[in-house]
Protein backbone atom coordinates (compact mmCIF):
# COMPACT_ATOMS: atom_id res chain seq x y z
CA UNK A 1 254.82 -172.18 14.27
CA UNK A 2 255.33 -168.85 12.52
CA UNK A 3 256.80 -170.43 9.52
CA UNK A 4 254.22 -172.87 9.26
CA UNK A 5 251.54 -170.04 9.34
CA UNK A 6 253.83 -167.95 6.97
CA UNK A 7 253.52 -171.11 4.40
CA UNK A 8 249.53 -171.29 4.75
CA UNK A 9 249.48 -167.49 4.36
CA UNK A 10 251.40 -168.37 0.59
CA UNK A 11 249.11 -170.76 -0.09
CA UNK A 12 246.34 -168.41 0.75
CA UNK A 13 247.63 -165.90 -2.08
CA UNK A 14 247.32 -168.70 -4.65
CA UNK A 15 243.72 -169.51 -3.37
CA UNK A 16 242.27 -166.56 -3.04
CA UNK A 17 244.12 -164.53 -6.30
CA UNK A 18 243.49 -165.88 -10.06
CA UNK A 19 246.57 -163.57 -10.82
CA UNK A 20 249.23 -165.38 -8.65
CA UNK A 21 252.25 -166.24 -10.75
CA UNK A 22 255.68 -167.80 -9.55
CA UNK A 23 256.96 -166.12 -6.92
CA UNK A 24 255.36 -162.46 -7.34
CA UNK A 25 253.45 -162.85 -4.14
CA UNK A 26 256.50 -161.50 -2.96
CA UNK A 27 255.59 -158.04 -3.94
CA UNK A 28 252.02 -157.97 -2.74
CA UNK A 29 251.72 -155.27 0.55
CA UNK A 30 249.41 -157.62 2.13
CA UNK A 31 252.40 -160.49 2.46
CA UNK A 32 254.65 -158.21 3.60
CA UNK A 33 252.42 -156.93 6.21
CA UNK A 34 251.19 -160.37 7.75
CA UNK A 35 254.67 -161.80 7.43
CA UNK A 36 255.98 -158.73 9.57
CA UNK A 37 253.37 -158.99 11.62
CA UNK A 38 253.75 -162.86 12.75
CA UNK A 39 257.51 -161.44 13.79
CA UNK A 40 255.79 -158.70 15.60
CA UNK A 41 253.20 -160.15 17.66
CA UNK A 42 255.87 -162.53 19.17
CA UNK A 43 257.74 -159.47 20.28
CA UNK A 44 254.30 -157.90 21.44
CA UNK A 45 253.39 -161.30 23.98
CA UNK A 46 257.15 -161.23 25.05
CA UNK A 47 256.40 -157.91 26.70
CA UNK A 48 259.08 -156.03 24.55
CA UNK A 49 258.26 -151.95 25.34
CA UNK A 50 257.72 -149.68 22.35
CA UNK A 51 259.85 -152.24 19.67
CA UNK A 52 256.76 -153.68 18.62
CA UNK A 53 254.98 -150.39 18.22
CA UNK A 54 257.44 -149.19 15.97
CA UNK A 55 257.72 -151.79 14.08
CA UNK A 56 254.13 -152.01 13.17
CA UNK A 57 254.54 -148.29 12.13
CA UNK A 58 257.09 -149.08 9.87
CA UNK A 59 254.79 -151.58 8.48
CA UNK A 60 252.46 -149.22 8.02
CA UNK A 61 254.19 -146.78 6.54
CA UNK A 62 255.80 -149.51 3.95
CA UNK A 63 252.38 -151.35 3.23
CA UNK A 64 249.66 -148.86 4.05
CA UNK A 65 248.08 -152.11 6.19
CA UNK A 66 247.73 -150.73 10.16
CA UNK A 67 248.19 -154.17 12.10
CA UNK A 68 248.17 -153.36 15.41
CA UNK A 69 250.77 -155.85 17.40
CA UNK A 70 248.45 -157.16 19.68
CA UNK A 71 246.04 -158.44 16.89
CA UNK A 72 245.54 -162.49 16.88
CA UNK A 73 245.84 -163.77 12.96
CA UNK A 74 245.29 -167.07 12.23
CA UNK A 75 247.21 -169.11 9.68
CA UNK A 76 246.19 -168.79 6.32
CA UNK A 77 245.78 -164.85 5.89
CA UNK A 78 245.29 -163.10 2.86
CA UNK A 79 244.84 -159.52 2.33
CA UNK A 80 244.36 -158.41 -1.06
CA UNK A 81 245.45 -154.86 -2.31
CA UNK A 82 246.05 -154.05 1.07
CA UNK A 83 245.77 -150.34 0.71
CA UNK A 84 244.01 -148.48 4.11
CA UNK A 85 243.50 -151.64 5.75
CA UNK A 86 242.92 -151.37 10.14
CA UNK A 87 242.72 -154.23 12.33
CA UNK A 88 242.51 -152.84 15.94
CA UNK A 89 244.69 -154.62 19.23
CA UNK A 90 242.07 -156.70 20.16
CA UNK A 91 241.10 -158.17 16.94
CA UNK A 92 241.41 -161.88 16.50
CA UNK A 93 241.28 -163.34 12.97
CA UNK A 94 240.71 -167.04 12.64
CA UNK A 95 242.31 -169.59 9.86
CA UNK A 96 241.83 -169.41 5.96
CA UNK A 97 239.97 -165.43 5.78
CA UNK A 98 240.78 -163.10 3.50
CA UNK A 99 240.04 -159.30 3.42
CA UNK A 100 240.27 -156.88 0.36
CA UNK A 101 241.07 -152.96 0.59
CA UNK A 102 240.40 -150.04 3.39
CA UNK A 103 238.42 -153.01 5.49
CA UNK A 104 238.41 -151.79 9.58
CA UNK A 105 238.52 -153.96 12.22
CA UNK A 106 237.62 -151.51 15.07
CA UNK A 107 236.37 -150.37 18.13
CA UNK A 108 233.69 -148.11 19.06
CA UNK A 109 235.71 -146.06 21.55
CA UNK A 110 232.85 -147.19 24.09
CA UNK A 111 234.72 -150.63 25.42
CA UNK A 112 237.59 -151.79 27.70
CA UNK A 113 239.21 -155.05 27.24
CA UNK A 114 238.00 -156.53 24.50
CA UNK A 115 237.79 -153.39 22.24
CA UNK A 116 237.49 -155.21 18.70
CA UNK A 117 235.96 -157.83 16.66
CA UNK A 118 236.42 -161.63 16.44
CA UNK A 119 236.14 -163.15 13.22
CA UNK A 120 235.86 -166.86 12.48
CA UNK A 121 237.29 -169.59 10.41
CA UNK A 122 237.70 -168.94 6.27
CA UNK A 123 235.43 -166.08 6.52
CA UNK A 124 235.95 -163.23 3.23
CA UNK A 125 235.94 -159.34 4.16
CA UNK A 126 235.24 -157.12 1.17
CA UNK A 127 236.09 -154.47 0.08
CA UNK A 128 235.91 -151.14 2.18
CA UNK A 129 233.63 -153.21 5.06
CA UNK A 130 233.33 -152.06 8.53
CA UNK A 131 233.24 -153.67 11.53
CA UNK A 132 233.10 -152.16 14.82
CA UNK A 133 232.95 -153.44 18.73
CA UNK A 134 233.83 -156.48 20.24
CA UNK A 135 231.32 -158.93 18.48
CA UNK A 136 231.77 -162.55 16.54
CA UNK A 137 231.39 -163.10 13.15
CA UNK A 138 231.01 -166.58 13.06
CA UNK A 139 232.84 -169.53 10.34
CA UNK A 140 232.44 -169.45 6.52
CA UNK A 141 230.93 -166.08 6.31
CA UNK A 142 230.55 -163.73 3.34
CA UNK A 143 230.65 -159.75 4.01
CA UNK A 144 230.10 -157.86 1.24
CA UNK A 145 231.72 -155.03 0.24
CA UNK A 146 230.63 -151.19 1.94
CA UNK A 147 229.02 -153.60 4.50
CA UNK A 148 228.68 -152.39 7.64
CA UNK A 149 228.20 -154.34 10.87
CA UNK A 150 228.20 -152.75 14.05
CA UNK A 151 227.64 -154.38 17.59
CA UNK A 152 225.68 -157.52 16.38
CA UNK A 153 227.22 -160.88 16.11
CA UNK A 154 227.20 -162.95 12.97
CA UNK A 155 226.04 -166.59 12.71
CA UNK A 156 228.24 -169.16 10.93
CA UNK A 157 227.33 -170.18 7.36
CA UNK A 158 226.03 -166.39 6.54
CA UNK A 159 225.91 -163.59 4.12
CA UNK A 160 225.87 -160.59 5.18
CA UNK A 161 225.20 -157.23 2.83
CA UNK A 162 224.18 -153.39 3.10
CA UNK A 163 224.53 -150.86 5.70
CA UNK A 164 223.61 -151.69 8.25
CA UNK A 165 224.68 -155.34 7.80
CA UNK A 166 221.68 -157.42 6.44
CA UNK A 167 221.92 -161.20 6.38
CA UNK A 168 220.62 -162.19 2.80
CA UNK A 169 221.93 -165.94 2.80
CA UNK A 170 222.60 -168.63 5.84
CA UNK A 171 222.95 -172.23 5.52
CA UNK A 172 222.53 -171.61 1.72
CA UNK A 173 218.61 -170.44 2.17
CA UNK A 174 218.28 -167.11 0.97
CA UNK A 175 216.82 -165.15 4.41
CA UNK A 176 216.44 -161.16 5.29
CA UNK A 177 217.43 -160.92 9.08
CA UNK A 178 218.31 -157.79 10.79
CA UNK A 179 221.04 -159.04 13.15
CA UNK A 180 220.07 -157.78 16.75
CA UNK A 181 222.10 -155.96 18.67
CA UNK A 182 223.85 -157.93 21.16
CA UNK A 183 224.23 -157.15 24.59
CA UNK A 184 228.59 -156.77 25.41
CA UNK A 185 229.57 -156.94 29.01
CA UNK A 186 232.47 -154.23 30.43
CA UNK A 187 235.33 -156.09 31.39
C-alpha cells in the first residue's frame, strides 16, 4: 500500500510540475517529505512512543515541510516548493491534491479531537493559504493563494479566493458566496 501511494505521489510530480525531468523529482523537499512521511504514519498507528515524533522532526528539519505523524495523506500528493509548509495531527488529505509553499493546515487552539481540516479529492492549495479548524473542503476545489478559510466548510466543485475565503466559481458558474460559518461539535 505505501509503495503504491509512493508511485501515485511520482506521478503527481509529473502532473502537477511542467519542469519535471527524468528522475530529478528526487531532489524536490516535498517528495522527500511525503515519502518519509508514509514510513512515519505506519509507525504513528502502530503505537510506537516518541520514534515517530522524531522522525517527523528530522523531516522537518531536512525539508522545512512540518507533517505531523498522525496526519492522513492520500495517494497522489504533491507539494511543490515545500518551504514552511504545516499540516496539523488531525489533518486528512484526500487523493490527487497538491499544495504549494508556507500553506497551514491547522487548528484554532479552540477544539479537541478533531483539531484540523479535511480536505477532499484532487483539490489544489496555493500558495501561502490558510486553513484553520476542523472543517471540509470538499472534491475538485481551487484555493487561491493568501486565501484564508477559517471554520466554514467548502462545497465540492468550488473556487475559493480572498481573505476571508470568498467562493467566486462552483460548478463552473461564476458565484460570490460568503461561506457560513459552520457549527463544529466538541468531541
Amino acid at each position: 500500500m505505501i509503495f503504491a501511494s509512493i508511485k501515485k505521489d511520482i506521478g503527481a510530480i509529473y502532473h502537477h510540475d511542467p519542469a519535471a525531468r527524468n528522475i530529478e523529482f528526487i531532489l524536490y523537499p516535498g517528495f522527500h517529505a511525503v515519502f518519509m512521511h508514509r514510513f512515519i504514519h505506519v509507525l504513528y498507528n502502530i503505537g510506537l512512543p516518541f520514534i515517530p515524533r522524531l522522525l517527523s522532526q528530522l523531516n522537518r528539519f531536512f525539508t522545512g515541510i512540518e507533517i505531523h505523524p498522525g496526519a492522513i495523506i492520500g495517494a497522489g500528493f504533491f507539494i511543490d516548493h515545500g518551504a514552511g509548509i504545516v499540516i496539523g495531527e488531525t489533518a486528512i488529505i484526500g487523493e490527487d491534491c497538491a499544495i504549494f509553499h508556507n500553506v497551514t493546515l491547522g487548528g484554532t487552539g479552540h477544539h479537541v479531537g478533531k483539531r484540523h481540516p479535511t480536505i477532499g479529492n484532487d483539490v489544489i492549495i496555493g500558495t501561502g493559504a490558510t486553513i484553520l479548524g476542523p472543517l471540509t473542503v470538499g472534491n475538485h476545489v481551487r484555493i487561491g493563494a493568501n486565501c484564508f478559510i477559517y471554520m466554514v466548510d467548502i462545497p465540492d466543485h468550488s473556487t475559493v479566493v480572498g481573505t476571508p475565503g470568498l467562493i467566486v466559481k462552483q460548478d463552473g458558474q461564476k458565484v460570490r458566496i460568503k461561506p457560513e460559518p459552520t457549527q463544529f461539535t466538541e468531541e
